[in-house]
PDB file of N, CA and C in Angstrom:
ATOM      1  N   UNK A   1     -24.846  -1.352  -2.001  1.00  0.00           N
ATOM      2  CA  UNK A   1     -23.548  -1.983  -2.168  1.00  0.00           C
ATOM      3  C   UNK A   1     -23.730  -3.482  -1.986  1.00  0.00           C
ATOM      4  N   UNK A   2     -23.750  -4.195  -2.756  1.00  0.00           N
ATOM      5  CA  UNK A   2     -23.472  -5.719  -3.091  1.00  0.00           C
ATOM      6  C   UNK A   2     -22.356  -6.493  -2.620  1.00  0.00           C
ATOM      7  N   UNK A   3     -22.051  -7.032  -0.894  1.00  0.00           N
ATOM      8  CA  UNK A   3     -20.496  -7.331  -0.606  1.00  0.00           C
ATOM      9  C   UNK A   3     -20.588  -8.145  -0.525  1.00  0.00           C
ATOM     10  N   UNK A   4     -19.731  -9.368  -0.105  1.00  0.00           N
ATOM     11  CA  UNK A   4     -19.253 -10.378   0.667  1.00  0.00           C
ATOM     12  C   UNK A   4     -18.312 -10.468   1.709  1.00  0.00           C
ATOM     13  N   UNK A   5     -18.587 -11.372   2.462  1.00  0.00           N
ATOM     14  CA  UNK A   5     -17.215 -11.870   3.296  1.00  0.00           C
ATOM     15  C   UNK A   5     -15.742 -12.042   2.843  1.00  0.00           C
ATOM     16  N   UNK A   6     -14.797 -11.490   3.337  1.00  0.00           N
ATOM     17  CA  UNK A   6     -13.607 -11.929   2.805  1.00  0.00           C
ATOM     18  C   UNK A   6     -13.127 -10.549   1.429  1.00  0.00           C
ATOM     19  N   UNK A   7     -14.244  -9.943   0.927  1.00  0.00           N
ATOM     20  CA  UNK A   7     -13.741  -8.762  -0.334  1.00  0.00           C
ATOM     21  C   UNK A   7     -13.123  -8.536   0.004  1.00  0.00           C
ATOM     22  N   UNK A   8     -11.725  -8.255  -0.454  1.00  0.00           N
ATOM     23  CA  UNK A   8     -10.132  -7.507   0.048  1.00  0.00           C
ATOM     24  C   UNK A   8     -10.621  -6.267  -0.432  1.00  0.00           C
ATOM     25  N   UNK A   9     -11.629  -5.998  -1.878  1.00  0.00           N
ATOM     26  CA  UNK A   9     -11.959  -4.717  -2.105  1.00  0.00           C
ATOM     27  C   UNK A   9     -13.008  -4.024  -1.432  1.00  0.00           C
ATOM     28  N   UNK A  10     -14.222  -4.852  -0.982  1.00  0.00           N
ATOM     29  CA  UNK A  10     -15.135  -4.430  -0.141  1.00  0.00           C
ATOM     30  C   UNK A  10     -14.646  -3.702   1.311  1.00  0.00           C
ATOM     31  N   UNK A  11     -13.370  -4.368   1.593  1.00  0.00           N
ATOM     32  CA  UNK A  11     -12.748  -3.702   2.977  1.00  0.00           C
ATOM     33  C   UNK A  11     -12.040  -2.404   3.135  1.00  0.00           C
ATOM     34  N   UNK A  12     -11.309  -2.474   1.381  1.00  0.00           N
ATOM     35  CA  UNK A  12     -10.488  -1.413   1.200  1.00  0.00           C
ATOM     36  C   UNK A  12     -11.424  -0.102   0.792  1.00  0.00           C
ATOM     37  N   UNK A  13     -12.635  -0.017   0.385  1.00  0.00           N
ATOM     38  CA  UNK A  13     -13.842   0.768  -0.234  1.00  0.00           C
ATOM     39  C   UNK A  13     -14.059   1.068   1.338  1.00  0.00           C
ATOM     40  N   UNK A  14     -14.427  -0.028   2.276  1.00  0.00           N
ATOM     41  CA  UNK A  14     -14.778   0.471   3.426  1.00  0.00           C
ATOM     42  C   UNK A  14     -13.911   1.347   4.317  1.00  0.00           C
ATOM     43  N   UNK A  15     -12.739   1.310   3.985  1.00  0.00           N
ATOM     44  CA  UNK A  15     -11.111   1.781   4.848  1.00  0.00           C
ATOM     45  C   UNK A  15     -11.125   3.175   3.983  1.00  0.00           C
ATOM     46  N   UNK A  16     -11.218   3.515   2.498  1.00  0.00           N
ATOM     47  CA  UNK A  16     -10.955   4.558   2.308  1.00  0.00           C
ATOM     48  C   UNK A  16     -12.301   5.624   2.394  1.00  0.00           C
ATOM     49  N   UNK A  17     -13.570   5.312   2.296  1.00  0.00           N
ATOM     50  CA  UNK A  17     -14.698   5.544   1.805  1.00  0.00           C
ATOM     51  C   UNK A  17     -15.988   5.669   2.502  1.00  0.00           C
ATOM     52  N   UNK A  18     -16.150   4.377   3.466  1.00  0.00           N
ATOM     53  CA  UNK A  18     -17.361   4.572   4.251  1.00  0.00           C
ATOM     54  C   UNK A  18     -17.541   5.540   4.905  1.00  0.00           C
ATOM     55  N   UNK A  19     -16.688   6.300   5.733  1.00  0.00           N
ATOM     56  CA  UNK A  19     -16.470   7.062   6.721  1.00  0.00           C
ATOM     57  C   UNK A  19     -16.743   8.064   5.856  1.00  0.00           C
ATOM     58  N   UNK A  20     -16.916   8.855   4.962  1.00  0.00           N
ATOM     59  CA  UNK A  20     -16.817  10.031   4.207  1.00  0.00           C
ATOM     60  C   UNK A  20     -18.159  10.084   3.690  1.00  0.00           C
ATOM     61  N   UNK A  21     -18.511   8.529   2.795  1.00  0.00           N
ATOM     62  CA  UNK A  21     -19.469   8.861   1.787  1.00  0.00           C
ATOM     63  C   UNK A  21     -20.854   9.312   2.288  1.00  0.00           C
ATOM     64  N   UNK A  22     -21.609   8.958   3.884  1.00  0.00           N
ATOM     65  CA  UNK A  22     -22.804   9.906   3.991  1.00  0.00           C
ATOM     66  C   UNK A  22     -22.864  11.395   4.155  1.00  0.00           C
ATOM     67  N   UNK A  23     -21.607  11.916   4.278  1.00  0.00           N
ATOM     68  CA  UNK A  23     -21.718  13.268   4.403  1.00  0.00           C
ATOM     69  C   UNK A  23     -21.372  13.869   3.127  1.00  0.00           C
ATOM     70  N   UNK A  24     -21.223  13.169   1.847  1.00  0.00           N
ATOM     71  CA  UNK A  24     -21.131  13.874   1.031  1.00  0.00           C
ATOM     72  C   UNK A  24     -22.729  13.811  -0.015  1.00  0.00           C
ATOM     73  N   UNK A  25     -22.597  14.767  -1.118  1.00  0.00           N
ATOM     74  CA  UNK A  25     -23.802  15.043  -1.941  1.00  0.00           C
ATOM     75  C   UNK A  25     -24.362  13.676  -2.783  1.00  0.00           C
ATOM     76  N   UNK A  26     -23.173  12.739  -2.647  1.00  0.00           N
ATOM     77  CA  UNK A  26     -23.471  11.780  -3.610  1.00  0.00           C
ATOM     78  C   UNK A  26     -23.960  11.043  -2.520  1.00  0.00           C
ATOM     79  N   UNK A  27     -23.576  10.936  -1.393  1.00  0.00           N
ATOM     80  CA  UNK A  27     -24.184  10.131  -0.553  1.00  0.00           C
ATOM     81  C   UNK A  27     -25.746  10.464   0.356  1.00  0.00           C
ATOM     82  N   UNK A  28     -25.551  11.801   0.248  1.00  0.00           N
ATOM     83  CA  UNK A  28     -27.358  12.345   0.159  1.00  0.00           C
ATOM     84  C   UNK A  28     -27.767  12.101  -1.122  1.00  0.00           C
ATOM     85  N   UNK A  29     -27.502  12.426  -1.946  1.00  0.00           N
ATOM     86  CA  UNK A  29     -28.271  12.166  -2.917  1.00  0.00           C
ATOM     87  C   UNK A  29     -28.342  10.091  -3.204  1.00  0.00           C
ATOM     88  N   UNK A  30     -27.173   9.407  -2.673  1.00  0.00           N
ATOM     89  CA  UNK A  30     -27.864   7.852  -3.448  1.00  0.00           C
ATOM     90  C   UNK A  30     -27.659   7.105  -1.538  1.00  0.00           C
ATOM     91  N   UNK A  31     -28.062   7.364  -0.810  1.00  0.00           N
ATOM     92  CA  UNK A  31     -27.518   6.822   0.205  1.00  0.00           C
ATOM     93  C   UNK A  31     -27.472   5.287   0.334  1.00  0.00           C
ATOM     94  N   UNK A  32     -26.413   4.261   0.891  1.00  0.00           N
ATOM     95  CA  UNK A  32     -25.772   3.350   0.648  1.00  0.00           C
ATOM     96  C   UNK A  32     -26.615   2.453   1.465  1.00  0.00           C
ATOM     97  N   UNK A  33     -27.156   1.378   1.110  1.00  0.00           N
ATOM     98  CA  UNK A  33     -27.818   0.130   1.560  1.00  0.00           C
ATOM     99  C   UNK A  33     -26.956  -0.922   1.040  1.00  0.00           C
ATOM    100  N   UNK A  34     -26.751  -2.142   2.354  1.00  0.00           N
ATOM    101  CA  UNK A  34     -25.529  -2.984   1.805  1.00  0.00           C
ATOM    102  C   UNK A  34     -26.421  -4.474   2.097  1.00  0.00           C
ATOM    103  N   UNK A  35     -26.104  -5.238   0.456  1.00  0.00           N
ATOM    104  CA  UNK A  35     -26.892  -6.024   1.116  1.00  0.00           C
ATOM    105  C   UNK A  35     -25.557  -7.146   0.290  1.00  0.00           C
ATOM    106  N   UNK A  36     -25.589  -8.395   1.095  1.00  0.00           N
ATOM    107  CA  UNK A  36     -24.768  -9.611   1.094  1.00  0.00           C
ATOM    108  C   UNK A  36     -25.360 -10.375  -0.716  1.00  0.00           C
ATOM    109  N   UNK A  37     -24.225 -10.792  -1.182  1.00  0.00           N
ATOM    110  CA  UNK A  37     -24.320 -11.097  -2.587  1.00  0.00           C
ATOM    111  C   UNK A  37     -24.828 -12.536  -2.636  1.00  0.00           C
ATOM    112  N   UNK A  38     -25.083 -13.258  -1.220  1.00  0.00           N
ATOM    113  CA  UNK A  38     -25.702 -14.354  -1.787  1.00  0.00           C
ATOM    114  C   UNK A  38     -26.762 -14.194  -1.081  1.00  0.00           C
ATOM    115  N   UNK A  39     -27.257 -12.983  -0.937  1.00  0.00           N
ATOM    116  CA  UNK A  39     -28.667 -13.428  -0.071  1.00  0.00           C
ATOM    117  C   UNK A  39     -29.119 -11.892  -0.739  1.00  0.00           C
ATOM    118  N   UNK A  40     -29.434 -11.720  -2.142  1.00  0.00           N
ATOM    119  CA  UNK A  40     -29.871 -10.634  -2.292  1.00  0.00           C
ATOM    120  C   UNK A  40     -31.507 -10.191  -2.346  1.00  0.00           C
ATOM    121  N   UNK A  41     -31.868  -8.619  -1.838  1.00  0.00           N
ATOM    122  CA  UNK A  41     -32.846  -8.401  -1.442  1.00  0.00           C
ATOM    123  C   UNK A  41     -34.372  -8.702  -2.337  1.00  0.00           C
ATOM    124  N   UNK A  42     -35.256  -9.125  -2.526  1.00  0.00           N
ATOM    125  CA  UNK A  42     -36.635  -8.943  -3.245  1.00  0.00           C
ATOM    126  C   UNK A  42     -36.981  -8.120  -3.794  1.00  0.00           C
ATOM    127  N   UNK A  43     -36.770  -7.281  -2.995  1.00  0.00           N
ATOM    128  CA  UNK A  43     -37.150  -5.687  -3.474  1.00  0.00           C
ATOM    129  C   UNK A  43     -36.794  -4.651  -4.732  1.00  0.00           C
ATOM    130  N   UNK A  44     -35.701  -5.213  -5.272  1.00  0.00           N
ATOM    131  CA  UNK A  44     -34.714  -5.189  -6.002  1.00  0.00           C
ATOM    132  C   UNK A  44     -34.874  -5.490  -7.572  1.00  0.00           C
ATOM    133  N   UNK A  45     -35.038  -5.416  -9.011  1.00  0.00           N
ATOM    134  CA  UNK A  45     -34.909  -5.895  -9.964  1.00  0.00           C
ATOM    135  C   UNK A  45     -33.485  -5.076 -10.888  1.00  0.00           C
ATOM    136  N   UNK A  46     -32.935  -6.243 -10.545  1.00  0.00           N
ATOM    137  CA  UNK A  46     -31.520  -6.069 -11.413  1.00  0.00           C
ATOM    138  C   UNK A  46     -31.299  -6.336 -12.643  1.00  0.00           C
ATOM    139  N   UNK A  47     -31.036  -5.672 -13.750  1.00  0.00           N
ATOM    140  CA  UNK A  47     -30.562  -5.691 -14.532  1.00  0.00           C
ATOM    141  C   UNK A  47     -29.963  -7.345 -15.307  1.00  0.00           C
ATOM    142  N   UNK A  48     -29.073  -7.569 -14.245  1.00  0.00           N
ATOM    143  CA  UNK A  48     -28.612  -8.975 -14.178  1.00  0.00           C
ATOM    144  C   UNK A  48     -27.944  -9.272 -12.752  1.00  0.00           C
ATOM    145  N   UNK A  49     -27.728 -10.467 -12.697  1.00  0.00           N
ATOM    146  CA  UNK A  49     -27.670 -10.655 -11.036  1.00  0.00           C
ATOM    147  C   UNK A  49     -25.958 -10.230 -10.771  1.00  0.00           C
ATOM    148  N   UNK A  50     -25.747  -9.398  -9.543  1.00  0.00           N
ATOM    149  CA  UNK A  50     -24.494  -9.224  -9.012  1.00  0.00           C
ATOM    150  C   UNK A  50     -23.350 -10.375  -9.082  1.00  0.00           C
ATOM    151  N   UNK A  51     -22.469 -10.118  -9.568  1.00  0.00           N
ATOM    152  CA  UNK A  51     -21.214 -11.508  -9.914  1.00  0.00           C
ATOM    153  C   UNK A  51     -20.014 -11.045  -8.543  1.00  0.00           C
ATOM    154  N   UNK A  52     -19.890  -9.753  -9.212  1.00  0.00           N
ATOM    155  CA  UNK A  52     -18.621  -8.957  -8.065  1.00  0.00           C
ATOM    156  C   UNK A  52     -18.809  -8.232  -7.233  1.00  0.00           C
ATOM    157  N   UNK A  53     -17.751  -8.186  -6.158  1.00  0.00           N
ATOM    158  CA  UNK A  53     -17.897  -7.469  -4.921  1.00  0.00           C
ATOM    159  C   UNK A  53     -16.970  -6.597  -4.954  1.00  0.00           C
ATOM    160  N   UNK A  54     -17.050  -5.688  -4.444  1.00  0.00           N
ATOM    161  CA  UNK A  54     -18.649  -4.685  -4.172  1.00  0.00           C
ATOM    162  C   UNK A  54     -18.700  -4.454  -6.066  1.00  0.00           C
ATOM    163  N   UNK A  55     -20.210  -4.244  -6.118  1.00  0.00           N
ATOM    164  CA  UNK A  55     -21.058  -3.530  -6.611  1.00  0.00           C
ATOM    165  C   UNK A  55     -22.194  -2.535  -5.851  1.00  0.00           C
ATOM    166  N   UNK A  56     -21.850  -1.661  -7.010  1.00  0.00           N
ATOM    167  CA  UNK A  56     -22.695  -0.864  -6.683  1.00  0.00           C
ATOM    168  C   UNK A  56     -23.823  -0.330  -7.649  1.00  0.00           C
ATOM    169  N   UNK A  57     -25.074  -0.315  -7.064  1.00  0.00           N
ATOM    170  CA  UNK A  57     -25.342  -0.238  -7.479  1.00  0.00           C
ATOM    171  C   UNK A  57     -27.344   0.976  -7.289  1.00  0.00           C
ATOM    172  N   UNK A  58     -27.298   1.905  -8.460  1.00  0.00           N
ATOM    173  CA  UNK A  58     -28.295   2.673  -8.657  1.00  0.00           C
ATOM    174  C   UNK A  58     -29.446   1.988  -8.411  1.00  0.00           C
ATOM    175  N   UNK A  59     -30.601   2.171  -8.006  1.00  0.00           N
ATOM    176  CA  UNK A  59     -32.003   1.593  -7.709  1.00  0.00           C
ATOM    177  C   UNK A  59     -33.122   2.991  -7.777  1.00  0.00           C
ATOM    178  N   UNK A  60     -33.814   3.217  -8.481  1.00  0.00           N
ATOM    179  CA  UNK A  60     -35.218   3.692  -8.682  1.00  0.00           C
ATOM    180  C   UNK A  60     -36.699   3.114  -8.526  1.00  0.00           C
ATOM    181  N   UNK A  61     -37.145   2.968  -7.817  1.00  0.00           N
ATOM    182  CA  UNK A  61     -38.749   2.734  -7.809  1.00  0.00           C
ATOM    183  C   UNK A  61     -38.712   0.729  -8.233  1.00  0.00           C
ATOM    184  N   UNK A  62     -36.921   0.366  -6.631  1.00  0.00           N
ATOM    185  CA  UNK A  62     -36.889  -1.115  -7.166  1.00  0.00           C
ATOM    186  C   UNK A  62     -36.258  -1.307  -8.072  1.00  0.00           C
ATOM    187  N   UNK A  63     -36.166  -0.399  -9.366  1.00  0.00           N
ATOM    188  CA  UNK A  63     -35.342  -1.141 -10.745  1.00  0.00           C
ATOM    189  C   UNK A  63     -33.897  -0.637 -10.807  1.00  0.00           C
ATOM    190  N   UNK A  64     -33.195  -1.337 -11.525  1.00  0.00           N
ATOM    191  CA  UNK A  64     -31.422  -1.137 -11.667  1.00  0.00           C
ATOM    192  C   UNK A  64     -31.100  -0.067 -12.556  1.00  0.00           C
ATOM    193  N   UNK A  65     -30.909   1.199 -12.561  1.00  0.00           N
ATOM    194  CA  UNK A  65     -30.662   2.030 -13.269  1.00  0.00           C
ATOM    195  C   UNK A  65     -29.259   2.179 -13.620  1.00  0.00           C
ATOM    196  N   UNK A  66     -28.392   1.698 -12.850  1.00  0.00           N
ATOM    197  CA  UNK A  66     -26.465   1.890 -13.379  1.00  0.00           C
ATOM    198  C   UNK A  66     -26.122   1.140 -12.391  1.00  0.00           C
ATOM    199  N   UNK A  67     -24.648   1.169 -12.629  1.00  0.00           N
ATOM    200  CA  UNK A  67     -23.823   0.224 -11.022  1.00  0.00           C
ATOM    201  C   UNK A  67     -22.488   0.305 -11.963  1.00  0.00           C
ATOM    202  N   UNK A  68     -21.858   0.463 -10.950  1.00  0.00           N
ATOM    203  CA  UNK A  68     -19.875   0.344 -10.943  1.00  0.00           C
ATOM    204  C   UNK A  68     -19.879  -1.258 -10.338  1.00  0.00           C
ATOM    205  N   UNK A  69     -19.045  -1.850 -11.330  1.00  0.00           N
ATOM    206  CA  UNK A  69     -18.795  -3.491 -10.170  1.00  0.00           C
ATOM    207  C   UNK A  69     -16.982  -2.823 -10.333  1.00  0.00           C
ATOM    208  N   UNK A  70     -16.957  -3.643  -9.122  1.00  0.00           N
ATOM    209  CA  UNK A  70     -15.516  -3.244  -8.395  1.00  0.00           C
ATOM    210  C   UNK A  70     -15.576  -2.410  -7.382  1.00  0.00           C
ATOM    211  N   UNK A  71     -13.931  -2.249  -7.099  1.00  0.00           N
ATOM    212  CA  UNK A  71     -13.623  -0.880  -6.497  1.00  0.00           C
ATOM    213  C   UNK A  71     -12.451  -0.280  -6.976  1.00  0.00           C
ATOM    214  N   UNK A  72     -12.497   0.789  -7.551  1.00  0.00           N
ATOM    215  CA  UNK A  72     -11.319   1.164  -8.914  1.00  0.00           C
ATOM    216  C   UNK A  72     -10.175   1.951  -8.034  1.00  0.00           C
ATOM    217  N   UNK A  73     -10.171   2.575  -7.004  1.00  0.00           N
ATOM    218  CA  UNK A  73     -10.060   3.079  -5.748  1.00  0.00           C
ATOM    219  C   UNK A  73     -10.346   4.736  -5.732  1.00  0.00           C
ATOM    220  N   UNK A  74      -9.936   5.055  -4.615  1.00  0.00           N
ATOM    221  CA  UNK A  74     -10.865   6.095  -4.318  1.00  0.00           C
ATOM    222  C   UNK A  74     -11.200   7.683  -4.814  1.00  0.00           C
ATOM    223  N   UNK A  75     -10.259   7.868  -6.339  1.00  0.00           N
ATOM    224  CA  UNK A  75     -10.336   9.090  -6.905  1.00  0.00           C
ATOM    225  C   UNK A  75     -11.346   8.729  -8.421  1.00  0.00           C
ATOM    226  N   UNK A  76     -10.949   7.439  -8.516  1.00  0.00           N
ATOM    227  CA  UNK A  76     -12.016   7.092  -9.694  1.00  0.00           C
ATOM    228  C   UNK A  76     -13.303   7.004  -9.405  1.00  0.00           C
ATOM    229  N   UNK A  77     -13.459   6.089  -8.223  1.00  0.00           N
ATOM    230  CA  UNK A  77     -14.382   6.099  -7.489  1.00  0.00           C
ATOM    231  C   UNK A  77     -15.898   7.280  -7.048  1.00  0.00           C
ATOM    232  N   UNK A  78     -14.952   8.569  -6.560  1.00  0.00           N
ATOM    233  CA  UNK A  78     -16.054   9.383  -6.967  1.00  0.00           C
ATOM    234  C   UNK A  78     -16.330   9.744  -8.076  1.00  0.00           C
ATOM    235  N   UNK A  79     -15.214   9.729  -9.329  1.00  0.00           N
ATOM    236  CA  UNK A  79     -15.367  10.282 -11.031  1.00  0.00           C
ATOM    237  C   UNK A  79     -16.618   9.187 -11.118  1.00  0.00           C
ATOM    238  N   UNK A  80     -17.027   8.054 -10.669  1.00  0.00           N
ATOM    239  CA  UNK A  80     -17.648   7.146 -11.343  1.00  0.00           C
ATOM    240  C   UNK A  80     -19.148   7.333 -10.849  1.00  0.00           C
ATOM    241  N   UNK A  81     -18.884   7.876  -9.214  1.00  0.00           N
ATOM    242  CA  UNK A  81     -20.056   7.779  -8.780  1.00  0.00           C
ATOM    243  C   UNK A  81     -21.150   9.198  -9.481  1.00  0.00           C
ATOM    244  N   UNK A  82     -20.102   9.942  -9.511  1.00  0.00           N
ATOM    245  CA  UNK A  82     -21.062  11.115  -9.629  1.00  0.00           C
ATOM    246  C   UNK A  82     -21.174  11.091 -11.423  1.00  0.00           C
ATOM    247  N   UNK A  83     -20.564  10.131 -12.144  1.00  0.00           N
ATOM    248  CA  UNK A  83     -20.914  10.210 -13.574  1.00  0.00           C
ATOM    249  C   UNK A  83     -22.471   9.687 -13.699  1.00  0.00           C
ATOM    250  N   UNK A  84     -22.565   8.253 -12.819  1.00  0.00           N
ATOM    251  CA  UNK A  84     -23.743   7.734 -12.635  1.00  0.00           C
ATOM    252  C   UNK A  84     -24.716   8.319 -12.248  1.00  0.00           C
ATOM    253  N   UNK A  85     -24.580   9.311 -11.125  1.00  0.00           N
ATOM    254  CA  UNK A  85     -25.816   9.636 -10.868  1.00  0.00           C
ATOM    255  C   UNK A  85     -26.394  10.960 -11.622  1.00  0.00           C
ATOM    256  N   UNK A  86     -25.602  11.718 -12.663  1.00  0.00           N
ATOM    257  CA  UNK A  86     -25.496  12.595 -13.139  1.00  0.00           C
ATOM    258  C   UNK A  86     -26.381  12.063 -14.634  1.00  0.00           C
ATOM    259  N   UNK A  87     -26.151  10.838 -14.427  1.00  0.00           N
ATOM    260  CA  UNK A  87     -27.081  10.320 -15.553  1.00  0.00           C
ATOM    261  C   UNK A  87     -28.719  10.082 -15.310  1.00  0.00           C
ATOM    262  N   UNK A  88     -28.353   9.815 -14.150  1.00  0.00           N
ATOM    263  CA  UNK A  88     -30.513   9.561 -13.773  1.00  0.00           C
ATOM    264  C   UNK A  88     -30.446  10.959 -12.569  1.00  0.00           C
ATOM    265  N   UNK A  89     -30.434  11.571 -12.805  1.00  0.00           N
ATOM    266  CA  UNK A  89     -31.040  12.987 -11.832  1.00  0.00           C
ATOM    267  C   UNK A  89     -31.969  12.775 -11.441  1.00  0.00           C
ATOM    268  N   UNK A  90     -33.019  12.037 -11.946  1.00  0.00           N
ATOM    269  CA  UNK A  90     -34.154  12.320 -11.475  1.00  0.00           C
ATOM    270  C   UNK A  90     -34.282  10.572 -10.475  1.00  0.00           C
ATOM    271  N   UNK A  91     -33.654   9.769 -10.387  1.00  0.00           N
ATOM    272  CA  UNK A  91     -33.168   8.792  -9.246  1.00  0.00           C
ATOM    273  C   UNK A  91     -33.900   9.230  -7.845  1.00  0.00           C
ATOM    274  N   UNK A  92     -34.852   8.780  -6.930  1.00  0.00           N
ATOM    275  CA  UNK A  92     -35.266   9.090  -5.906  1.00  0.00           C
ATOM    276  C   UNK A  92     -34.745   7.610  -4.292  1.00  0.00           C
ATOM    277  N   UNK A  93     -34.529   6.630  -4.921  1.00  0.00           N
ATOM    278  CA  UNK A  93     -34.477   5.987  -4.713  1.00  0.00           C
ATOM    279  C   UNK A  93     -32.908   5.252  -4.223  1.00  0.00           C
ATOM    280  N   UNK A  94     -32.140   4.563  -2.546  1.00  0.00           N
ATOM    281  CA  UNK A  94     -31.166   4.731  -2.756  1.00  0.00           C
ATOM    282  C   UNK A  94     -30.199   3.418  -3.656  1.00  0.00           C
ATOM    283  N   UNK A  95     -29.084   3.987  -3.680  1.00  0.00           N
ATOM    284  CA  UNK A  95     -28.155   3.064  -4.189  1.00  0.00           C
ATOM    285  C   UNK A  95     -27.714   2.095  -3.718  1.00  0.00           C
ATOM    286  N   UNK A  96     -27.434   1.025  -3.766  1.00  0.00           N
ATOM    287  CA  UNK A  96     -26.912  -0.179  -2.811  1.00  0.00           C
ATOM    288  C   UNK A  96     -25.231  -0.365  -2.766  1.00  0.00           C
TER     289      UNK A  96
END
């Protein structure tokens, strides 16, 4: 997850969402690493660089495989997550 200081959406993702998402399948299966949008990680090759907060975003072996930017709220939210990861199954790597 890609946040900043101040996201009114990063807070509201966190208010409806954090609390839930490691115990669910999507969250075993992409578990959530949060890293700050102006200090993003090395480790990482993105697609293109993060603009909005939160993003989220898929990671495999380092590379950017999908990402939701926003937060659409919390019923789209899983429609989106589990569309994504339903696309790279074979994803070992977690999501940010």
């Amino acid at each position: 997850m890609v946040e900043q200081d101040g996201c009114h959406w990063c807070e509201m993702w966190d208010s409806e969402i954090s609390h839930i998402y490691p115990k669910t399948e999507e969250g075993r299966r992409a578990p959530l690493r949060r890293v700050e949008l102006r200090d993003l990680p090395d480790d990482i090759t993105f697609k293109t660089r993060p603009v909005f907060t939160p993003t989220f975003v898929l990671v495999d072996a380092g590379q950017e495989l999908g990402r939701i930017e926003g937060y659409p709220g919390e019923e789209f939210f899983w429609f989106l997550i589990l569309e994504m990861l339903n696309s790279h199954p074979d994803a070992t790597v977690p999501q940010l």
